[in-house]
Every structure is written in structure tokens, then in C-alpha cells.
N, C-alpha and C. Protein backbone atom coordinates (compact mmCIF):
# COMPACT_ATOMS: atom_id res chain seq x y z
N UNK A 1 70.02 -57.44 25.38
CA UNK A 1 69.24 -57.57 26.61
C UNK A 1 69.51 -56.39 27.52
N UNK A 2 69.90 -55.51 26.66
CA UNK A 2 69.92 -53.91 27.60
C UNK A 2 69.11 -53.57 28.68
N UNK A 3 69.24 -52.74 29.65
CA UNK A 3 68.20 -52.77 30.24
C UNK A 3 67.67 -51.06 30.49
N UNK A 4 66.81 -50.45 30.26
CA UNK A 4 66.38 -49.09 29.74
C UNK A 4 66.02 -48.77 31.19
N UNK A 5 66.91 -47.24 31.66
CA UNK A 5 66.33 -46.81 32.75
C UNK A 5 65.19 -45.93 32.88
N UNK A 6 64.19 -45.56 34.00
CA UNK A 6 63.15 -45.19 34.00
C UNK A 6 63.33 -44.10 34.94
N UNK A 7 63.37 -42.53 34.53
CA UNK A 7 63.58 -41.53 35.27
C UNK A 7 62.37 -40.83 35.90
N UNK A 8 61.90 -40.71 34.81
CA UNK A 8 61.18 -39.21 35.09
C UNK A 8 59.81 -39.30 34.95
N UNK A 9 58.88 -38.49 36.08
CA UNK A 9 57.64 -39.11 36.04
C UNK A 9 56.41 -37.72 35.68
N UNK A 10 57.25 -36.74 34.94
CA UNK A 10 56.48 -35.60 34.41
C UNK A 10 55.71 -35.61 33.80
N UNK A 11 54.43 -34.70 33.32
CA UNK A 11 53.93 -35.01 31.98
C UNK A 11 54.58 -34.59 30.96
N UNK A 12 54.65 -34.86 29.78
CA UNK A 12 55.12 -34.29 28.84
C UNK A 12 53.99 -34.52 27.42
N UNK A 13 54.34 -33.57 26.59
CA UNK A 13 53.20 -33.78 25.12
C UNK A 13 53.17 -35.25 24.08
N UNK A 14 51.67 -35.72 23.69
CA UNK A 14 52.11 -36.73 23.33
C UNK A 14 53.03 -36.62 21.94
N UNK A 15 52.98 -35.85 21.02
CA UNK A 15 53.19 -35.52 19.45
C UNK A 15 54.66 -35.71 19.52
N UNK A 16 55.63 -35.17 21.28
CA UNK A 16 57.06 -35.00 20.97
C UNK A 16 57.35 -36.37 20.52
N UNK A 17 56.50 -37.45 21.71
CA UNK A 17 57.40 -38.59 21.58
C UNK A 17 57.68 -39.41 20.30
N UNK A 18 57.15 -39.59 19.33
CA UNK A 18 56.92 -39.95 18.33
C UNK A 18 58.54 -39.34 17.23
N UNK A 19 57.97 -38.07 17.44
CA UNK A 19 59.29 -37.10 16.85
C UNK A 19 60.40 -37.58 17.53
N UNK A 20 60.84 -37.84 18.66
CA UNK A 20 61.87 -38.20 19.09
C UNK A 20 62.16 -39.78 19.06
N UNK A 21 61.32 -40.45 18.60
CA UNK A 21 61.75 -41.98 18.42
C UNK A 21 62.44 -42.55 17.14
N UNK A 22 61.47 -41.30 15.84
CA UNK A 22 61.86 -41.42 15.02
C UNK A 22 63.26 -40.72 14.75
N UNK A 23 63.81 -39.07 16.03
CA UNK A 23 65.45 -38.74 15.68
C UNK A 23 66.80 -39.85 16.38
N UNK A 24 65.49 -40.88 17.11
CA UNK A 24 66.51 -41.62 17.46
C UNK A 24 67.09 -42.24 17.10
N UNK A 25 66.91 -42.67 15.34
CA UNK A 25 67.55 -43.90 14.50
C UNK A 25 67.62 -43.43 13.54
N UNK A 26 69.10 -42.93 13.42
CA UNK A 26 69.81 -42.30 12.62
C UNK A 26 70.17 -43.06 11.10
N UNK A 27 70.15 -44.23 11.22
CA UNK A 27 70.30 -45.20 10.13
C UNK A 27 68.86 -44.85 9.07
N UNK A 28 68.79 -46.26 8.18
CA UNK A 28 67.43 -46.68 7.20
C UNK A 28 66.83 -47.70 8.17
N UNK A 29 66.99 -48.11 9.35
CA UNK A 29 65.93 -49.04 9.66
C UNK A 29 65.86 -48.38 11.79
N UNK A 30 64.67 -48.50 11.74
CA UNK A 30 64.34 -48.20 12.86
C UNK A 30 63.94 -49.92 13.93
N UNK A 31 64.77 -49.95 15.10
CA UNK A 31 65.05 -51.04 15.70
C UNK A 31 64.21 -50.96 16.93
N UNK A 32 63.53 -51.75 17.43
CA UNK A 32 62.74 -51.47 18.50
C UNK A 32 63.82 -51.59 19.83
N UNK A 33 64.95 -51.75 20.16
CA UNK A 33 65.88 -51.77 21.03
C UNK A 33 65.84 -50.29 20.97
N UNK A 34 66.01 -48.90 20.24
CA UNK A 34 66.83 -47.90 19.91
C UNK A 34 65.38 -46.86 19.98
N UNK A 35 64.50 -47.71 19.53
CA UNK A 35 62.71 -47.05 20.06
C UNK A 35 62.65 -46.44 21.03
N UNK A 36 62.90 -48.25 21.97
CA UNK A 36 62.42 -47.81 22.97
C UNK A 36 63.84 -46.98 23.95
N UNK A 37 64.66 -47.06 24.10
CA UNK A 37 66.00 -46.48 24.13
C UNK A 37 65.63 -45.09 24.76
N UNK A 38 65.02 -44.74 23.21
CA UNK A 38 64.58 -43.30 23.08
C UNK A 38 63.45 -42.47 24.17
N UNK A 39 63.15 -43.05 24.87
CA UNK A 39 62.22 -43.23 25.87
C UNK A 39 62.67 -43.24 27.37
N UNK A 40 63.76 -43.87 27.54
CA UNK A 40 64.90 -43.86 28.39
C UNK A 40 64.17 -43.25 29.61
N UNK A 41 64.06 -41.80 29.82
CA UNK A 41 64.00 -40.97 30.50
C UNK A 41 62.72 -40.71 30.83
N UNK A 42 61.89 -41.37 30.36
CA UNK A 42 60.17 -41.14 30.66
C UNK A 42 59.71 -42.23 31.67
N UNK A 43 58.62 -42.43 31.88
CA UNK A 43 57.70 -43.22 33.12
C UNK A 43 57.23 -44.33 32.14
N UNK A 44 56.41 -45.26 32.33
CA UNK A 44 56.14 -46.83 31.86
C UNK A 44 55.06 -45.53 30.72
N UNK A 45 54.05 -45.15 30.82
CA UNK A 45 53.18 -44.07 29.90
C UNK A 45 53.48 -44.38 28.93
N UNK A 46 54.61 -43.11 28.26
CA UNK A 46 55.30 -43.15 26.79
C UNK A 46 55.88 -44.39 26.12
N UNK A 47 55.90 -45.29 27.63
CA UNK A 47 56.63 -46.90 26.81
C UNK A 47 55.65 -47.64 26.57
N UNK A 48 54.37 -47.05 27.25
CA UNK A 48 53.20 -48.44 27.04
C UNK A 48 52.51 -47.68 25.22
N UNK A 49 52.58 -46.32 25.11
CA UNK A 49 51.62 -45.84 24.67
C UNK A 49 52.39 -45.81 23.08
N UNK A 50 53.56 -45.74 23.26
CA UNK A 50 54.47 -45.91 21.66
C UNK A 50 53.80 -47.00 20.94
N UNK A 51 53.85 -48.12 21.44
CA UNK A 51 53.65 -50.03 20.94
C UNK A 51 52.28 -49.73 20.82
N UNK A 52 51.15 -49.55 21.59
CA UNK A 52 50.10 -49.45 21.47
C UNK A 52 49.34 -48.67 20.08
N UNK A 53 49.75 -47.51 19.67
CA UNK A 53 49.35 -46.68 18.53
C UNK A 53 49.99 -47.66 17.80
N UNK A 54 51.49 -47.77 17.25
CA UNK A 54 52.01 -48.73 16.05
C UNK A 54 50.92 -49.68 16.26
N UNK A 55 50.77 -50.04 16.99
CA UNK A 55 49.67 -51.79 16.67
C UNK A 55 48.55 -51.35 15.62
N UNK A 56 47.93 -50.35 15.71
CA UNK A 56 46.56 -50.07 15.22
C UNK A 56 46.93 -48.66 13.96
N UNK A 57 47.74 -48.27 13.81
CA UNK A 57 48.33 -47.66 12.50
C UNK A 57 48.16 -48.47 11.10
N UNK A 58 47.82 -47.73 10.83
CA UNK A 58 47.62 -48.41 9.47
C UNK A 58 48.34 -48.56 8.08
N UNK A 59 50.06 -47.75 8.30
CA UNK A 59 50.98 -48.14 7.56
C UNK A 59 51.71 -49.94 8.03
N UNK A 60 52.32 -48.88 9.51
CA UNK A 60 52.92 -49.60 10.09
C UNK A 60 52.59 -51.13 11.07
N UNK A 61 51.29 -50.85 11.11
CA UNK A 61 50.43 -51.88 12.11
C UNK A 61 50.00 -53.02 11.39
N UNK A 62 49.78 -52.75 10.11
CA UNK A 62 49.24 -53.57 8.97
C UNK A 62 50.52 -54.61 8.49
N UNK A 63 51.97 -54.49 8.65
CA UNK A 63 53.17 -55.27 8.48
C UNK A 63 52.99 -56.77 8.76
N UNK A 64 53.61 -57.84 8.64
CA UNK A 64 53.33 -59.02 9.09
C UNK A 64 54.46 -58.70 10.02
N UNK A 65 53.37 -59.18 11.55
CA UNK A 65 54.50 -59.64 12.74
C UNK A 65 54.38 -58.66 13.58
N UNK A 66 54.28 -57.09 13.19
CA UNK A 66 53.79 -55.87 14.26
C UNK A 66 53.21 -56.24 14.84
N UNK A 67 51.81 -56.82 15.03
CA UNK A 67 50.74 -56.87 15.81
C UNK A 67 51.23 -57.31 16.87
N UNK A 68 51.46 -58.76 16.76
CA UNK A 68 52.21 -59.61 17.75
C UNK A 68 53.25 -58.74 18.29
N UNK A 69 54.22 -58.00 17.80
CA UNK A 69 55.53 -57.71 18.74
C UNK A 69 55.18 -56.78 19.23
N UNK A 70 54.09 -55.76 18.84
CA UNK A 70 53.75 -54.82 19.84
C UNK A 70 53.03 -55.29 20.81
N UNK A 71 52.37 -56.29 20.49
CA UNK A 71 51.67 -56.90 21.84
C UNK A 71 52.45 -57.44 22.31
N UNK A 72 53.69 -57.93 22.38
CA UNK A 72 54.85 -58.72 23.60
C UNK A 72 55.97 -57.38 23.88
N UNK A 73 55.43 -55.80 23.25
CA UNK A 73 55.88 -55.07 23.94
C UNK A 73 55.39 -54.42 24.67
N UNK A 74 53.95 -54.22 24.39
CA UNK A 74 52.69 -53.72 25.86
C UNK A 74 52.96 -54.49 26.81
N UNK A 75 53.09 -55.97 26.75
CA UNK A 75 53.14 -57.13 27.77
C UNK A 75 54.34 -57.24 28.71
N UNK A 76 55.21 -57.05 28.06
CA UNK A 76 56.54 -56.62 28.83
C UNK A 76 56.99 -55.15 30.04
N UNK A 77 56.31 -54.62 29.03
CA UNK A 77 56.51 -53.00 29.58
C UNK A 77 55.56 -52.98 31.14
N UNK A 78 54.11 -53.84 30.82
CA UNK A 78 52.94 -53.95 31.84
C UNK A 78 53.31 -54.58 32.93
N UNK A 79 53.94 -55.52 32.51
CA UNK A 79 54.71 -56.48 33.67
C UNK A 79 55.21 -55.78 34.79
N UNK A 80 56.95 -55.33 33.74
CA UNK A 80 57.62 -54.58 34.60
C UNK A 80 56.60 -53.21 35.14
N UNK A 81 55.76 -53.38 35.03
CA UNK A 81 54.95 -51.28 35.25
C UNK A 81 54.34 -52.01 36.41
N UNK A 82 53.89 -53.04 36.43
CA UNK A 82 52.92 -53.95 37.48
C UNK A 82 53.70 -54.16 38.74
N UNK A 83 55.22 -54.57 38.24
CA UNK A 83 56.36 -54.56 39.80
C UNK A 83 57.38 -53.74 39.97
N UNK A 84 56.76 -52.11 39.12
CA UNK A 84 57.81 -51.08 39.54
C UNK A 84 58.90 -51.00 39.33
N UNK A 85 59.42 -51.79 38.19
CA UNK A 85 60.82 -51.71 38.16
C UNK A 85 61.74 -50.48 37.82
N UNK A 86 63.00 -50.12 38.18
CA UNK A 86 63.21 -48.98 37.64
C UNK A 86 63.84 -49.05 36.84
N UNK A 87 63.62 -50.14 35.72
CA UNK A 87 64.67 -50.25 34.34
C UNK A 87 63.87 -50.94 33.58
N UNK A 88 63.93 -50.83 32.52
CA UNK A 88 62.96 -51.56 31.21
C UNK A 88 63.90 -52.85 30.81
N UNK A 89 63.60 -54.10 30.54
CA UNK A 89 64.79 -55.34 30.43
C UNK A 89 63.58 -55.89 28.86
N UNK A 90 64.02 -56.11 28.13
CA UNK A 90 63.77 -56.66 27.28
C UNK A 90 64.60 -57.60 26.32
N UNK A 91 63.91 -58.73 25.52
CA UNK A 91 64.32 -59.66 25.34
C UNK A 91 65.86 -58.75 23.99
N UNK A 92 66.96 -59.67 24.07
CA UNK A 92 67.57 -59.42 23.12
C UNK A 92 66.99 -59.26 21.56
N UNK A 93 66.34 -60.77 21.07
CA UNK A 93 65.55 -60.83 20.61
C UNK A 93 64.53 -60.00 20.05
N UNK A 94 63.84 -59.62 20.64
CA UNK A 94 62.75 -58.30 20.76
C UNK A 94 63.29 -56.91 20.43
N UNK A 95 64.19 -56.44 21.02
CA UNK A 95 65.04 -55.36 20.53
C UNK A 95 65.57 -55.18 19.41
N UNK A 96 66.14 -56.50 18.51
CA UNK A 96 66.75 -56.16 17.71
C UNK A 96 65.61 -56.01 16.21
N UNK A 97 64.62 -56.69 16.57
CA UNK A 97 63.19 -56.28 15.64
C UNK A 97 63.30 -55.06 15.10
N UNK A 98 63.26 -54.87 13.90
CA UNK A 98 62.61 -53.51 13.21
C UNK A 98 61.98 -53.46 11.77
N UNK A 99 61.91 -52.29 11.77
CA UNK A 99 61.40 -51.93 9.92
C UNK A 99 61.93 -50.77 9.21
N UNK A 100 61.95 -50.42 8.53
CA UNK A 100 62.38 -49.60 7.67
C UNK A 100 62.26 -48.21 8.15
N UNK A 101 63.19 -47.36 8.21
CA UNK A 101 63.12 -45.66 8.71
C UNK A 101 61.72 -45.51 7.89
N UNK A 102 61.64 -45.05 6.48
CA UNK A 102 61.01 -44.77 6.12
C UNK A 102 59.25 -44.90 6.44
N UNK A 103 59.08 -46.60 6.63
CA UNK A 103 57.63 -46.96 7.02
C UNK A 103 57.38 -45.99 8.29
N UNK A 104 58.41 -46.33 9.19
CA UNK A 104 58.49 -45.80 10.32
C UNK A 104 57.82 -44.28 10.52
N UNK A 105 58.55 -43.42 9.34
CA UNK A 105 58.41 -42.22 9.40
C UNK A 105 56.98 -42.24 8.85
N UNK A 106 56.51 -42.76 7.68
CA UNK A 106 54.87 -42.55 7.50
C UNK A 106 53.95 -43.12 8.15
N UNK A 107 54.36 -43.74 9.42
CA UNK A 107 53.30 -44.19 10.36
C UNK A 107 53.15 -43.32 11.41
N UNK A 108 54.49 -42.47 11.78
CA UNK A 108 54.58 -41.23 12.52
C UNK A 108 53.74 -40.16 11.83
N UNK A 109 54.36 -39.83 10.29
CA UNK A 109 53.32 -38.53 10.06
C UNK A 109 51.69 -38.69 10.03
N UNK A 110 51.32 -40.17 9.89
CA UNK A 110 49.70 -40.42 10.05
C UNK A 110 49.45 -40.39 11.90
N UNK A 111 50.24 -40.41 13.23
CA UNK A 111 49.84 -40.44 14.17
C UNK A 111 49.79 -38.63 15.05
N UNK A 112 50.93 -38.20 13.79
CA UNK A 112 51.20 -36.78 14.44
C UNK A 112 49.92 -35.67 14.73
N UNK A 113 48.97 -35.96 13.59
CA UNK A 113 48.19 -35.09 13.51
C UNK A 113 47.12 -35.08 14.79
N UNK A 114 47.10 -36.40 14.95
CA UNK A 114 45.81 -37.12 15.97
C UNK A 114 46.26 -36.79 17.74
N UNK A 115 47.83 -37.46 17.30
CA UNK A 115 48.39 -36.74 18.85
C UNK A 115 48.17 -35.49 19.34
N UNK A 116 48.64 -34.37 18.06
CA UNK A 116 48.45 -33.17 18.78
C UNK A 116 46.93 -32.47 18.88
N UNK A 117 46.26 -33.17 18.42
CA UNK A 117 45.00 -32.99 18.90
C UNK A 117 44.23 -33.41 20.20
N UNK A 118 44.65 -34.15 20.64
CA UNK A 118 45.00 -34.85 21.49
C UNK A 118 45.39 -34.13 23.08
N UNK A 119 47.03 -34.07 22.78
CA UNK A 119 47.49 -32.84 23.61
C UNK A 119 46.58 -31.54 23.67
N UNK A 120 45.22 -31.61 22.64
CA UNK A 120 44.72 -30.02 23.21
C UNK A 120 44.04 -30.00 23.98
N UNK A 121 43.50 -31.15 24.28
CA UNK A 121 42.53 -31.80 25.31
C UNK A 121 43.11 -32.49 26.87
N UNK A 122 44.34 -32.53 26.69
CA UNK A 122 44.80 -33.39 28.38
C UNK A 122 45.42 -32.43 28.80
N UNK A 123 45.30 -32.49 30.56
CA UNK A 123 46.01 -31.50 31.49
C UNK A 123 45.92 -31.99 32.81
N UNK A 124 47.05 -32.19 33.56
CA UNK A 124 46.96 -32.78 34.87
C UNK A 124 45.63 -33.00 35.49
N UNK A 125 44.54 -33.76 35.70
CA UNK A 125 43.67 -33.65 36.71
C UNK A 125 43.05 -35.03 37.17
N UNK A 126 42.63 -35.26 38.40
CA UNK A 126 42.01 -36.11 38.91
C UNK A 126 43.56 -37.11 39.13
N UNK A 127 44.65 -36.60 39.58
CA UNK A 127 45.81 -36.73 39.97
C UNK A 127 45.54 -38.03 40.94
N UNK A 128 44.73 -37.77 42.16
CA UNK A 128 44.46 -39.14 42.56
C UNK A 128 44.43 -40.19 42.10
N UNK A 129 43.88 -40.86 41.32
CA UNK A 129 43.89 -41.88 40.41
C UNK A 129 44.90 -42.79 40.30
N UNK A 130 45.90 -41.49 39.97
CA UNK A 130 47.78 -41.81 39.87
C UNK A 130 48.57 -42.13 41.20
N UNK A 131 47.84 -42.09 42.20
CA UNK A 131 48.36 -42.21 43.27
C UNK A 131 48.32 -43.81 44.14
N UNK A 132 49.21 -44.09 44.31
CA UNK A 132 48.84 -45.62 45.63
C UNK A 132 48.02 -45.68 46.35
N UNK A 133 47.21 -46.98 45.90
CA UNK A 133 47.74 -47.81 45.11
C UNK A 133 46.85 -48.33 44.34
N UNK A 134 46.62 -47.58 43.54
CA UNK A 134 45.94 -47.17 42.30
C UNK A 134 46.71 -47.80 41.04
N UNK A 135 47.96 -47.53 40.77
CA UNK A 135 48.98 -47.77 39.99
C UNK A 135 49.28 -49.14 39.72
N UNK A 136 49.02 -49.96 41.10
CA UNK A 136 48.89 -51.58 40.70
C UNK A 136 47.77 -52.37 40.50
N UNK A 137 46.50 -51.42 40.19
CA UNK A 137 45.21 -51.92 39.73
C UNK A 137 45.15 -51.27 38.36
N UNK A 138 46.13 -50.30 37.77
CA UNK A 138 46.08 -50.01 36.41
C UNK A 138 46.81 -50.88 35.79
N UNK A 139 48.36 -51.61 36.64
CA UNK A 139 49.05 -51.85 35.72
C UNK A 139 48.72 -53.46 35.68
N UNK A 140 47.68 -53.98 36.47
CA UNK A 140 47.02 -55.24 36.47
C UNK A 140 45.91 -55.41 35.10
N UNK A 141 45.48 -54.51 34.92
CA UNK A 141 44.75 -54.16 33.69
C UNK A 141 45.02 -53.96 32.32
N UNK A 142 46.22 -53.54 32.62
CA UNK A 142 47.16 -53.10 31.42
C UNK A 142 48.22 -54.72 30.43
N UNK A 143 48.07 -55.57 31.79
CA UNK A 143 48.91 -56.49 31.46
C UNK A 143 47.75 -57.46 30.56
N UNK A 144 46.82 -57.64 31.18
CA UNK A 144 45.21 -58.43 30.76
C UNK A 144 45.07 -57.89 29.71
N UNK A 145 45.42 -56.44 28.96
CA UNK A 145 44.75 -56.23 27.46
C UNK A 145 46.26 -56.44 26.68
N UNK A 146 47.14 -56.07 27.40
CA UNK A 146 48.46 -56.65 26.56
C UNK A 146 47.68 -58.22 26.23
N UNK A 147 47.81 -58.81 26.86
CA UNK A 147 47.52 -60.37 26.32
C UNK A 147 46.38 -60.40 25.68
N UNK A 148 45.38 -60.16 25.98
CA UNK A 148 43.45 -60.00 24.57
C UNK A 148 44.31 -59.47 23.79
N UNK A 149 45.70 -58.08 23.51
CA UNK A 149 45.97 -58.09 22.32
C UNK A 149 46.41 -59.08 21.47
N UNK A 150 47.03 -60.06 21.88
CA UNK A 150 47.28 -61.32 21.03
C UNK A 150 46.42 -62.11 20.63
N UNK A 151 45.11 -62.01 21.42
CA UNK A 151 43.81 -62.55 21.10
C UNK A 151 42.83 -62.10 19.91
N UNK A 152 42.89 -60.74 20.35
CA UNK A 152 41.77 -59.83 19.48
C UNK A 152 42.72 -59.82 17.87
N UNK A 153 43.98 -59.81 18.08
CA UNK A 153 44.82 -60.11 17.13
C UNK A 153 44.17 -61.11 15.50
N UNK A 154 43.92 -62.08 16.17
CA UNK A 154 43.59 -63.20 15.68
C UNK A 154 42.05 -62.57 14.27
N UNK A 155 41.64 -61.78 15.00
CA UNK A 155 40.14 -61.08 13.98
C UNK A 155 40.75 -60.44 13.18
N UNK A 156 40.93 -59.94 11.86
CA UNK A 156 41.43 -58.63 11.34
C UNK A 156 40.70 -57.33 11.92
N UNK A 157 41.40 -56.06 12.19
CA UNK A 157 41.03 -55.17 12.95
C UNK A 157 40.71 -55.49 14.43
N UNK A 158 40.57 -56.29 14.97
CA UNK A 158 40.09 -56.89 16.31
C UNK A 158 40.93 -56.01 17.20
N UNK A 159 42.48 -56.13 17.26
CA UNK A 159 43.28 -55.16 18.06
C UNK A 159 43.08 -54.20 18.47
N UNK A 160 42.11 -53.78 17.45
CA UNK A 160 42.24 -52.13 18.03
C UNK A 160 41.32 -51.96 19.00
N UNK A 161 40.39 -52.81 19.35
CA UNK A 161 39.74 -52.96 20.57
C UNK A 161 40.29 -53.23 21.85
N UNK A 162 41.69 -53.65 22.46
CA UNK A 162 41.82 -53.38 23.68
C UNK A 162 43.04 -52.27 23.06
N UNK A 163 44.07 -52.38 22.14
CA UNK A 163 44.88 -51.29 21.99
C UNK A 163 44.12 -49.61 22.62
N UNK A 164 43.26 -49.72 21.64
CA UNK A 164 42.46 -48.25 22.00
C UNK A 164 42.45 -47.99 23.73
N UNK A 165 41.67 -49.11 24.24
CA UNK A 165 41.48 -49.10 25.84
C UNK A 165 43.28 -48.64 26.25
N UNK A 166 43.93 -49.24 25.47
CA UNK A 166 45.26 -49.48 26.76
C UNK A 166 46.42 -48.05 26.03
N UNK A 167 45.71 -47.08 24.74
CA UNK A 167 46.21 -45.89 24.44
C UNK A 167 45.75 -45.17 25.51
N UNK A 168 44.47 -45.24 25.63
CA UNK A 168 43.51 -44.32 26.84
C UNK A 168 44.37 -44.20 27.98
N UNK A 169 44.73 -45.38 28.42
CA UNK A 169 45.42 -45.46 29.96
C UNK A 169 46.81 -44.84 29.89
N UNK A 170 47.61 -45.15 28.41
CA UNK A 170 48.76 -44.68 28.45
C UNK A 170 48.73 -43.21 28.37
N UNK A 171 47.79 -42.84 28.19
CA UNK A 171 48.26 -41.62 27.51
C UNK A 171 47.78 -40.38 28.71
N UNK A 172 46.61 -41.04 29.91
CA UNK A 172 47.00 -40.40 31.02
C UNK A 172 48.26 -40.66 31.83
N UNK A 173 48.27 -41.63 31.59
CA UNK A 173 49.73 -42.06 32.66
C UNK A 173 51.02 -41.10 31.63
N UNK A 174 50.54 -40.72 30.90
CA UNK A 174 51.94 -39.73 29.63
C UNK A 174 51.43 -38.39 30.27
N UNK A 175 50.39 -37.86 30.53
CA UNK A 175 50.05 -36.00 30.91
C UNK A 175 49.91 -35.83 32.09
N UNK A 176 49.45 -37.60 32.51
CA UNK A 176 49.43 -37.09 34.01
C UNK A 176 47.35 -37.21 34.33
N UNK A 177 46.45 -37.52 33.43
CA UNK A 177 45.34 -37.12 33.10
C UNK A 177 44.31 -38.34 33.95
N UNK A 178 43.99 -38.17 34.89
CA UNK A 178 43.77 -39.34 35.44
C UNK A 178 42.02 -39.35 34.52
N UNK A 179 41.31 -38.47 34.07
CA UNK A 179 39.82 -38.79 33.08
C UNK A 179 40.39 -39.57 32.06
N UNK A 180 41.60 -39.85 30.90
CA UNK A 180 41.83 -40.40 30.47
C UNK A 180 42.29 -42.34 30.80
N UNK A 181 42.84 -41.97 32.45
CA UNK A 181 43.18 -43.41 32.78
C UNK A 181 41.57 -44.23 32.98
N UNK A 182 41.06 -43.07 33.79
CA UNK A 182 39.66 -43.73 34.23
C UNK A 182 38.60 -44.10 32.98
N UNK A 183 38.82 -43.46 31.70
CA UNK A 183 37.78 -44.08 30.58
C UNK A 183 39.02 -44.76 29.90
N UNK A 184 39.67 -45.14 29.92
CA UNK A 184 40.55 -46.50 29.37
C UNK A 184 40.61 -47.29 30.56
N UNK A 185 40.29 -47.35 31.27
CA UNK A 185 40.07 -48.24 32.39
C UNK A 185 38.46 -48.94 32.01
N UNK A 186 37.63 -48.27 32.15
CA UNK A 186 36.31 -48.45 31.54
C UNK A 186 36.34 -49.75 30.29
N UNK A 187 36.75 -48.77 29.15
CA UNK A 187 36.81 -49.76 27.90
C UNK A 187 37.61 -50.56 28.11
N UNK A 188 38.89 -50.88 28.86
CA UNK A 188 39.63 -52.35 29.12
C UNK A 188 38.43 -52.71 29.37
N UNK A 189 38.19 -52.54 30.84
CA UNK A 189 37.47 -53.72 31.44
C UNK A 189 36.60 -54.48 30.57
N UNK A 190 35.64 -53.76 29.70
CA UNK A 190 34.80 -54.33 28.75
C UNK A 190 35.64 -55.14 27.73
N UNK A 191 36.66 -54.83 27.27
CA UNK A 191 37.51 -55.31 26.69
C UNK A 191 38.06 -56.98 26.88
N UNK A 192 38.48 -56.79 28.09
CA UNK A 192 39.49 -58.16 28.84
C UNK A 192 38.15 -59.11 28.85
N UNK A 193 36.83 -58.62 29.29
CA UNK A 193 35.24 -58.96 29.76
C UNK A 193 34.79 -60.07 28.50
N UNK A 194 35.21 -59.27 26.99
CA UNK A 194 34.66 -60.21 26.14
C UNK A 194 35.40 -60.96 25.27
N UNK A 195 37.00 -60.68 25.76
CA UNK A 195 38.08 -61.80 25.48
C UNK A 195 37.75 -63.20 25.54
N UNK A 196 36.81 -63.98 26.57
CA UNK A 196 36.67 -65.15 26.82
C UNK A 196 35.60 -65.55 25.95
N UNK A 197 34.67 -64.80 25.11
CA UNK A 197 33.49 -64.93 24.59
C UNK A 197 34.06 -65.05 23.27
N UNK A 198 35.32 -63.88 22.93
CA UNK A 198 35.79 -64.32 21.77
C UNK A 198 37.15 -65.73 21.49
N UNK A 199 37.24 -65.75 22.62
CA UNK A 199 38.11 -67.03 22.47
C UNK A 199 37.18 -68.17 22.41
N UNK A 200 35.73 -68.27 23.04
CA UNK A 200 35.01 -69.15 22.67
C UNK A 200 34.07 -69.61 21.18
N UNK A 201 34.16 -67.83 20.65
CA UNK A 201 33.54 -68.51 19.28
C UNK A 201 34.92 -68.99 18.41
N UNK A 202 36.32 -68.57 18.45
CA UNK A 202 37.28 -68.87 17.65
C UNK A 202 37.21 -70.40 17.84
N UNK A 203 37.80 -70.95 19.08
CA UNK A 203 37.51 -72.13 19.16
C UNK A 203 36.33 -72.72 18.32
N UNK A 204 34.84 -72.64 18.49
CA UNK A 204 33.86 -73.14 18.01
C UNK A 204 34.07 -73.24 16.31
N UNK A 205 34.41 -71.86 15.85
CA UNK A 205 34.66 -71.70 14.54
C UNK A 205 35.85 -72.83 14.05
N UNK A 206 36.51 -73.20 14.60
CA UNK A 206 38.07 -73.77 13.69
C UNK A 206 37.58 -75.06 14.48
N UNK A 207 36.53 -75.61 15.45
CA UNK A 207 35.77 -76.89 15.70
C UNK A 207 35.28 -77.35 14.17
């Protein structure tokens, strides 16, 4: 039940973080306590936006049980991002979760390529956005697709419909890119919008 401090509110590239999650677990199994650990020193961004890609990867995302724990780690992270905390607290439980270095590492080399493509396209702008109190209408948003992720969950492929929305947001809140927060803001909203439509045909269906 460690509790992960939250320093630094720079941008930085998305491709490092990945590389550095994976030098963080020196062992054969990569632990989501030691993940997110690795992160330590970054802003809620890099912590929302790690869990979010694993969900929708297709080594690693495809596992039984990922889906779900990355969605009660978007959900956690959103929380605390929603009341500012300056330490990440997660469940004992939750931390000690992992999978294999190896999977780990081929879900990284399938995200590396996309990230740094990625990074060629973001650069500080529309900075406002990021500013108060702005930050508690993103991270109100952020918490709403954490949870449709447990929903959309339920479809095969379904996830990647608010995941995607809530990479968008992370990944300005990671450069700093407020066009990225504002079109993952967009697709949430549509997102969280037809959560209730799909919780109504699931219901109807298993009626």
C-alpha cells in the first residue's frame, strides 16, 4: 500500500516512458506496484496514460484480468488526479499484480513505434486548457471513462473506445498539448454519452 510521490509537472516524450517501466523490473515478472513506481517523478499524465495503452495492446491487453486491472488503475489514478493528491496510494493488492518481463517487453516493442510517432506531432500549446480550473473538469471525465472502461469491457474490443478517448487526454496532460486534451475530451464525452445505451442493450440481451 505504498504510496508513489508526484513531482514533476514537465513535458516529457511519450516512447521514454514505456522504456523506463520496462528498466524498472529487473527480475522475469513485471509488477504493477514497481510500474507504476517507475513513474514516481511524473504528473497523473504518464500514470493515467501507461494503464490506458496496456488495456488496448494486443499482446498484453488480450491476458485474462488486464482489462479490468487497468481499468481499476485509470480509476484510481483519476480519482486521486480529480483531488490533487500529491502521492499515488494504491491498493496493496493491485500492486502486487503482474505478468511476465517478457509479455511485458513485447507489448512495449508493439507500443514503441506508435509512441514515437506520436511524439512527432505534440508540443506545448493551447497551455490554457491545463490551467484552473480546467484540470477538475478533465479529471471528472477521466474518472467517468475509467469506469465505461469496465463497461465497454464487457464487448470484446469495446475498451478501446473510451481507452482511446482517455490516451488522448493522457497524453496531453504527458507534453503538455492541450489539442490533444481537447479532442480526447471530445471522444470521452461521446464515449461516457453511449455507456448508458450500452448498458441498456447488455441488460436487454442477458433479459
Amino acid at each position: 500500500m505504498t504510496q508513489t510521490a508526484i513531482k514533476s509537472t514537465r513535458p516529457c516524450r511519450l516512447a521514454d516512458l514505456f522504456d523506463q517501466a520496462a528498466e524498472a523490473c529487473p527480475g522475469d515478472q513485471v509488477a504493477v506496484g514497481d510500474v507504476m513506481d517507475s513513474l514516481s517523478h511524473r504528473s497523473y499524465g504518464p500514470l493515467l496514460l501507461l494503464p490506458a495503452v496496456i488495456s488496448i495492446l494486443p499482446v498484453v491487453g488480450a491476458l485474462p484480468g488486464v482489462t479490468w486491472t487497468t481499468s481499476a488503475l485509470c480509476l484510481f489514478v483519476s480519482l486521486q488526479f480529480l483531488f490533487q493528491r500529491r502521492t499515488l496510494w494504491l491498493p496493496g493488492g493491485l500492486r502486487k499484480l503482474h505478468v511476465s518481463l517478457s509479455t511485458f517487453e513485447k507489448g512495449v516493442a508493439a507500443a514503441r513505434p506508435w509512441l514515437r510517432r506520436i511524439d512527432g506531432f505534440t508540443h506545448p500549446r493551447l497551455r490554457l486548457i491545463l490551467k484552473p480550473p480546467a484540470p477538475v473538469f478533465i479529471a471528472i471525465l477521466c474518472v467517468a471513462l475509467s469506469l465505461a472502461m469496465f463497461v465497454y469491457s464487457l464487448v470484446p474490443g469495446g475498451v478501446v473506445i473510451p481507452a482511446a478517448a482517455l490516451i488522448l487526454i493522457a497524453i496531453g496532460l504527458t507534453t503538455h498539448d492541450g489539442i490533444f486534451v481537447v479532442t480526447g475530451a471530445i471522444a470521452g464525452s461521446a464515449a461516457v454519452s453511449a455507456t448508458g445505451w450500452l448498458i441498456a442493450r447488455l441488460v436487454s440481451h442477458l433479459g
